[in-house]
N, C-alpha and C. Protein backbone atom coordinates (compact mmCIF):
# COMPACT_ATOMS: atom_id res chain seq x y z
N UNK A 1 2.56 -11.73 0.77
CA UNK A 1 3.80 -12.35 1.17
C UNK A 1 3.76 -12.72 2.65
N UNK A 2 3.22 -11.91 3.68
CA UNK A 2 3.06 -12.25 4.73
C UNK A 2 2.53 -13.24 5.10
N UNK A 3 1.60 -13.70 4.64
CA UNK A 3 0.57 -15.47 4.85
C UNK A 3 1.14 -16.28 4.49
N UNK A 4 2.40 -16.52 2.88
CA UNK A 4 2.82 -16.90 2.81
C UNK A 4 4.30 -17.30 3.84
N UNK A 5 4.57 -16.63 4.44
CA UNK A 5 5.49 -16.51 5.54
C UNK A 5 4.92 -16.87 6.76
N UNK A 6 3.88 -16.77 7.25
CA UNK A 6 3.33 -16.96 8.04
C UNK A 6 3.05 -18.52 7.56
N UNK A 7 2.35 -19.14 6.41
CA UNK A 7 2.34 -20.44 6.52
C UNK A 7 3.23 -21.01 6.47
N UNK A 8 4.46 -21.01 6.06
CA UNK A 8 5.86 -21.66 5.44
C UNK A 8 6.22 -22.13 7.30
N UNK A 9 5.80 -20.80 7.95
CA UNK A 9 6.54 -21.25 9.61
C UNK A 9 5.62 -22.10 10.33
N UNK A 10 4.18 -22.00 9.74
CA UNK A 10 3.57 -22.86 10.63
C UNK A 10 4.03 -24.66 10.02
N UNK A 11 4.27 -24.60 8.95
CA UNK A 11 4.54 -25.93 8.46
C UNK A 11 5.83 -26.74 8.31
N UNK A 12 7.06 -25.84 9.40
CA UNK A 12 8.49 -25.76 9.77
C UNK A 12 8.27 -26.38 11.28
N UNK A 13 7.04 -25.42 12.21
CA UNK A 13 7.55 -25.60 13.12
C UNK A 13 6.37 -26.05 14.14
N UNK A 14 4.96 -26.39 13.82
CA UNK A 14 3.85 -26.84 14.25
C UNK A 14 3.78 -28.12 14.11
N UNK A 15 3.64 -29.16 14.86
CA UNK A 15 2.88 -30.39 14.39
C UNK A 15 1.38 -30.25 14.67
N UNK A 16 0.74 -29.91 13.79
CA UNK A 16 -0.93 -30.03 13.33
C UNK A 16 -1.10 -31.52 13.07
N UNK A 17 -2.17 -31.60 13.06
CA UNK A 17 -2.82 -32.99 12.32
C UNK A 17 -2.53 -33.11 11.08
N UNK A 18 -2.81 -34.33 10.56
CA UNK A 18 -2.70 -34.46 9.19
C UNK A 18 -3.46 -33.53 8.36
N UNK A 19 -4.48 -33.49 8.51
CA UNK A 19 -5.47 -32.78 7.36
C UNK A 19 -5.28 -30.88 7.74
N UNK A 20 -4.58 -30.49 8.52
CA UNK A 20 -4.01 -29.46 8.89
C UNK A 20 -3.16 -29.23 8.03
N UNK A 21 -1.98 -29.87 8.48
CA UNK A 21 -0.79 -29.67 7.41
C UNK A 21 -0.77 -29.97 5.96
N UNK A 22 -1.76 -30.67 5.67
CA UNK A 22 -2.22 -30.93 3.78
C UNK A 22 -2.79 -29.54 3.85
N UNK A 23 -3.78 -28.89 4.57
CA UNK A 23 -4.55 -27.70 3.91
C UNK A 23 -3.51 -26.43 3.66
N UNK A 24 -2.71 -26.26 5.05
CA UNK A 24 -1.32 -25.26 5.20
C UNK A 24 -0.56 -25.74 3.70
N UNK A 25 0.01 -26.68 3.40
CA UNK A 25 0.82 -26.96 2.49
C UNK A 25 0.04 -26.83 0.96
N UNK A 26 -0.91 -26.99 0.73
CA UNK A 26 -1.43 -27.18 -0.49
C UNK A 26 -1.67 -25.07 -0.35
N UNK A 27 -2.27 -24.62 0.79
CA UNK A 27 -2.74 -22.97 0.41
C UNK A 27 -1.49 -22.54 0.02
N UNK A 28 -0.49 -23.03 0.59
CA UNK A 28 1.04 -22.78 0.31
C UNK A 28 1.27 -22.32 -1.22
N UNK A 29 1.57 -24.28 -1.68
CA UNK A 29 1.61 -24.33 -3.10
C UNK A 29 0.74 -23.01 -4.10
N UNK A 30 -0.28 -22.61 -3.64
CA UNK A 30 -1.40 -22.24 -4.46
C UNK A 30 -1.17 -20.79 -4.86
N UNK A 31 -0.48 -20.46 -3.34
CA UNK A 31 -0.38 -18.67 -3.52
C UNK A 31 0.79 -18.57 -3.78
N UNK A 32 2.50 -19.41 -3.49
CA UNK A 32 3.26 -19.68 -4.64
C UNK A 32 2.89 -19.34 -6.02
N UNK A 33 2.27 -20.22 -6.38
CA UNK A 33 1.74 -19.98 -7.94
C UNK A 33 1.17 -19.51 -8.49
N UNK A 34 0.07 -18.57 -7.87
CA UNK A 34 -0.62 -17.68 -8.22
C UNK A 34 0.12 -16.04 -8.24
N UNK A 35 1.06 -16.01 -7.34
CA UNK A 35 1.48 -14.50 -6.66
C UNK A 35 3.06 -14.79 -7.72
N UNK A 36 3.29 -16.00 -7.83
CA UNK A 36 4.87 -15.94 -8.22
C UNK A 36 6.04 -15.92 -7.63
N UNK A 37 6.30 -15.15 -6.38
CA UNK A 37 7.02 -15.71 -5.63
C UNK A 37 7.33 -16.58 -4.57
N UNK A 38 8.23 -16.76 -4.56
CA UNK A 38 8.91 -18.22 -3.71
C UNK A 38 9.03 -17.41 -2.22
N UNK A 39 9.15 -18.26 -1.31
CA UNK A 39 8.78 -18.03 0.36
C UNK A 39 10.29 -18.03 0.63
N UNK A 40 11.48 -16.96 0.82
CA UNK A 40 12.57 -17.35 1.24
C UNK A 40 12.90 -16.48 3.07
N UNK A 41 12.74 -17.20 3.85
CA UNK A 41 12.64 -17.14 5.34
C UNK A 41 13.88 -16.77 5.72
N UNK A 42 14.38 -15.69 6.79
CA UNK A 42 15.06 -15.54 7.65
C UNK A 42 14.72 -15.80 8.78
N UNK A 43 15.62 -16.32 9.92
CA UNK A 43 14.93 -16.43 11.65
C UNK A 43 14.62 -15.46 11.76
N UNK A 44 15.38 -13.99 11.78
CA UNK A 44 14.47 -12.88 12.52
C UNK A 44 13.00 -12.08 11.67
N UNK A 45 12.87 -12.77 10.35
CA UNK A 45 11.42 -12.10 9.91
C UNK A 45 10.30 -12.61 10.77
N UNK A 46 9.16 -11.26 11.23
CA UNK A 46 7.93 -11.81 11.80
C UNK A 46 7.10 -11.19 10.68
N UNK A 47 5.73 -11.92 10.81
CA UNK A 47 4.63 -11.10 10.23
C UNK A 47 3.64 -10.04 10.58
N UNK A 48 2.96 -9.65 9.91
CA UNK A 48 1.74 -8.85 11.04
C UNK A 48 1.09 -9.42 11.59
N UNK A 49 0.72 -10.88 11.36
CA UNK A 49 -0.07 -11.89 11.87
C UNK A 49 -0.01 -11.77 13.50
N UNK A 50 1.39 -11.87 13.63
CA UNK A 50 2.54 -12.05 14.67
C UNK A 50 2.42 -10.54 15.71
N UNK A 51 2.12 -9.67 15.35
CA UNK A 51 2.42 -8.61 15.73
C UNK A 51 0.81 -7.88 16.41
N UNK A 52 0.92 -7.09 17.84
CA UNK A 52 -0.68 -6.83 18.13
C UNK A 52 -0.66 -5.12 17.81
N UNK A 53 -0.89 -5.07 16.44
CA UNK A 53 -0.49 -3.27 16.72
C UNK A 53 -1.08 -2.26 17.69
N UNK A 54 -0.31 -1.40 18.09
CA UNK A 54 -0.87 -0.36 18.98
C UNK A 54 -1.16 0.88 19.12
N UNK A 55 -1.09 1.78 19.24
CA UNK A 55 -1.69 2.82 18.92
C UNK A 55 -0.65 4.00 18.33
N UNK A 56 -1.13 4.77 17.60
CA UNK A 56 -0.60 6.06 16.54
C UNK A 56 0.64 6.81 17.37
N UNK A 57 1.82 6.57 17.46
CA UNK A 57 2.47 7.57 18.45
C UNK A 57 2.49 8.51 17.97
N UNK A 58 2.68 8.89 16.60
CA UNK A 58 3.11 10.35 15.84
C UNK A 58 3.48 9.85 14.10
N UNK A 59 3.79 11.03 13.23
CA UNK A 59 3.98 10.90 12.01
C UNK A 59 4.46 11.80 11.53
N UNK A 60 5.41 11.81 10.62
CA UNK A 60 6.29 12.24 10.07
C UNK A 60 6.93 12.27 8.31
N UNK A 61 7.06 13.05 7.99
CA UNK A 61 7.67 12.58 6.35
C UNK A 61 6.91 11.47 5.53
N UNK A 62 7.25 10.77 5.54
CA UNK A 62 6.54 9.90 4.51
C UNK A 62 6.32 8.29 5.74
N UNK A 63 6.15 8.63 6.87
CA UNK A 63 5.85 7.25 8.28
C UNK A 63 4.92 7.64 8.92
N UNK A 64 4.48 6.83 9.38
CA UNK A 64 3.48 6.35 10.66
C UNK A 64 4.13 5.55 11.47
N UNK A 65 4.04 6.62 12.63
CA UNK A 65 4.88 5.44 13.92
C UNK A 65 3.86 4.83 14.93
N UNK A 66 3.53 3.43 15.09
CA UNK A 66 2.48 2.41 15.78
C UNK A 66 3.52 2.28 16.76
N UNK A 67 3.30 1.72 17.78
CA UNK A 67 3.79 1.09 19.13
C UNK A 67 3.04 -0.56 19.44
N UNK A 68 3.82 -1.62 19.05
CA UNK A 68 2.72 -2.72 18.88
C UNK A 68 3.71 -3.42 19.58
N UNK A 69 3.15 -4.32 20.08
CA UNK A 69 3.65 -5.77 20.76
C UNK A 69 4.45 -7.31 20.03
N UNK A 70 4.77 -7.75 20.30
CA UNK A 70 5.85 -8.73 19.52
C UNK A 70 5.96 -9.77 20.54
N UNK A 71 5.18 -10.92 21.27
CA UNK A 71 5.67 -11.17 21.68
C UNK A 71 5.74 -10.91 23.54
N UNK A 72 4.94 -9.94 23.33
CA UNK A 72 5.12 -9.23 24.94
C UNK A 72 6.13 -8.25 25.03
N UNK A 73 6.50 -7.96 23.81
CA UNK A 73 7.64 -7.25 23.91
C UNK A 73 7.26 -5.43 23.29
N UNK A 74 7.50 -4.66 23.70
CA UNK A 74 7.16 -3.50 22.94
C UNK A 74 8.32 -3.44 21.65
N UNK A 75 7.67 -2.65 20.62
CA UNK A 75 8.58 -2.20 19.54
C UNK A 75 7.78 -1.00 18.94
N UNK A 76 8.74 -0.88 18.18
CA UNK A 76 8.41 0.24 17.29
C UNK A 76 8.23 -0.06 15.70
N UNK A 77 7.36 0.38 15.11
CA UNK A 77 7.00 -0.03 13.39
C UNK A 77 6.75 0.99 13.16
N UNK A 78 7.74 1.41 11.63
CA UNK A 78 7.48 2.44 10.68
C UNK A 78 6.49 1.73 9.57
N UNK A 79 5.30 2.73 9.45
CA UNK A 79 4.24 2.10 8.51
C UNK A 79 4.48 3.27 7.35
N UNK A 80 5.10 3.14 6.15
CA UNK A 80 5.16 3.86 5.10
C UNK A 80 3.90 4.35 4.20
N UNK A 81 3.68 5.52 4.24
CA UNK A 81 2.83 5.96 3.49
C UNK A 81 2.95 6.14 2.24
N UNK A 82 2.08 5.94 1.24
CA UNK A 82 1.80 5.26 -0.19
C UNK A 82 1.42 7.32 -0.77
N UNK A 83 1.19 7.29 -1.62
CA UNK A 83 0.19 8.87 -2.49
C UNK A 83 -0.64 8.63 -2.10
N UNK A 84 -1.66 9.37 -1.69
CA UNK A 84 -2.74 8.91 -1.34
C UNK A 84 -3.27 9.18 -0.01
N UNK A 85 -2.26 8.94 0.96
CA UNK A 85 -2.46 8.59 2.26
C UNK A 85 -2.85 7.29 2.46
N UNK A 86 -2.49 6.43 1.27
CA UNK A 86 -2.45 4.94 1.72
C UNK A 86 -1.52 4.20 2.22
N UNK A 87 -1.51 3.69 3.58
CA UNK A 87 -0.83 2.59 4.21
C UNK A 87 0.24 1.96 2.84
N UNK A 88 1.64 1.21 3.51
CA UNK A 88 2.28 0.67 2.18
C UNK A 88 3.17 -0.73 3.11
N UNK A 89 4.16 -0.92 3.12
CA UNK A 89 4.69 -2.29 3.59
C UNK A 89 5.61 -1.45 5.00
N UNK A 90 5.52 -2.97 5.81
CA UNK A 90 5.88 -2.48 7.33
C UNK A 90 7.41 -2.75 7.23
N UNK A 91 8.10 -1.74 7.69
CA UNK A 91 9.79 -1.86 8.16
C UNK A 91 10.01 -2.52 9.46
């Protein structure tokens, strides 16, 4: 979902070249249709693309707290842990 979000904005708000914006728009279409869902955007969603993560501050319950950049900006990201001890989707 994230690439998909990540391309939907580059093809909102980049002027690329032509053969740029056919490749963005067609990978678009593709993972649309392959994944099934539709790309529905808010202004304040970013991606990880977007984001420079930073290092482990601590962990807790079922999180991982990173300290990553946005922008130049510090923040904070809860990284949810899966069974396993696998990584799961970023808050």
């Amino acid at each position: 979902m994230a690439m998909m979000v990540s391309l939907q904005r580059r093809l909102d708000h980049v002027s690329d070249g032509d053969r740029e914006q056919q490749f963005f728009s067609h990978t678009l279409r593709y993972l649309i249709t392959t994944s099934g869902h539709q790309v529905e955007m808010e202004s304040w969603m970013i991606t990880s693309y977007e984001v420079e993560f930073g290092p482990r501050i601590g962990s807790g319950g079922l999180y991982i707290f990173t300290l990553p950049c946005w922008l130049c900006i510090l923040c904070l990201i809860l990284d949810r842990l899966q069974q396993g001890g696998v990584h799961g989707h970023l808050e």
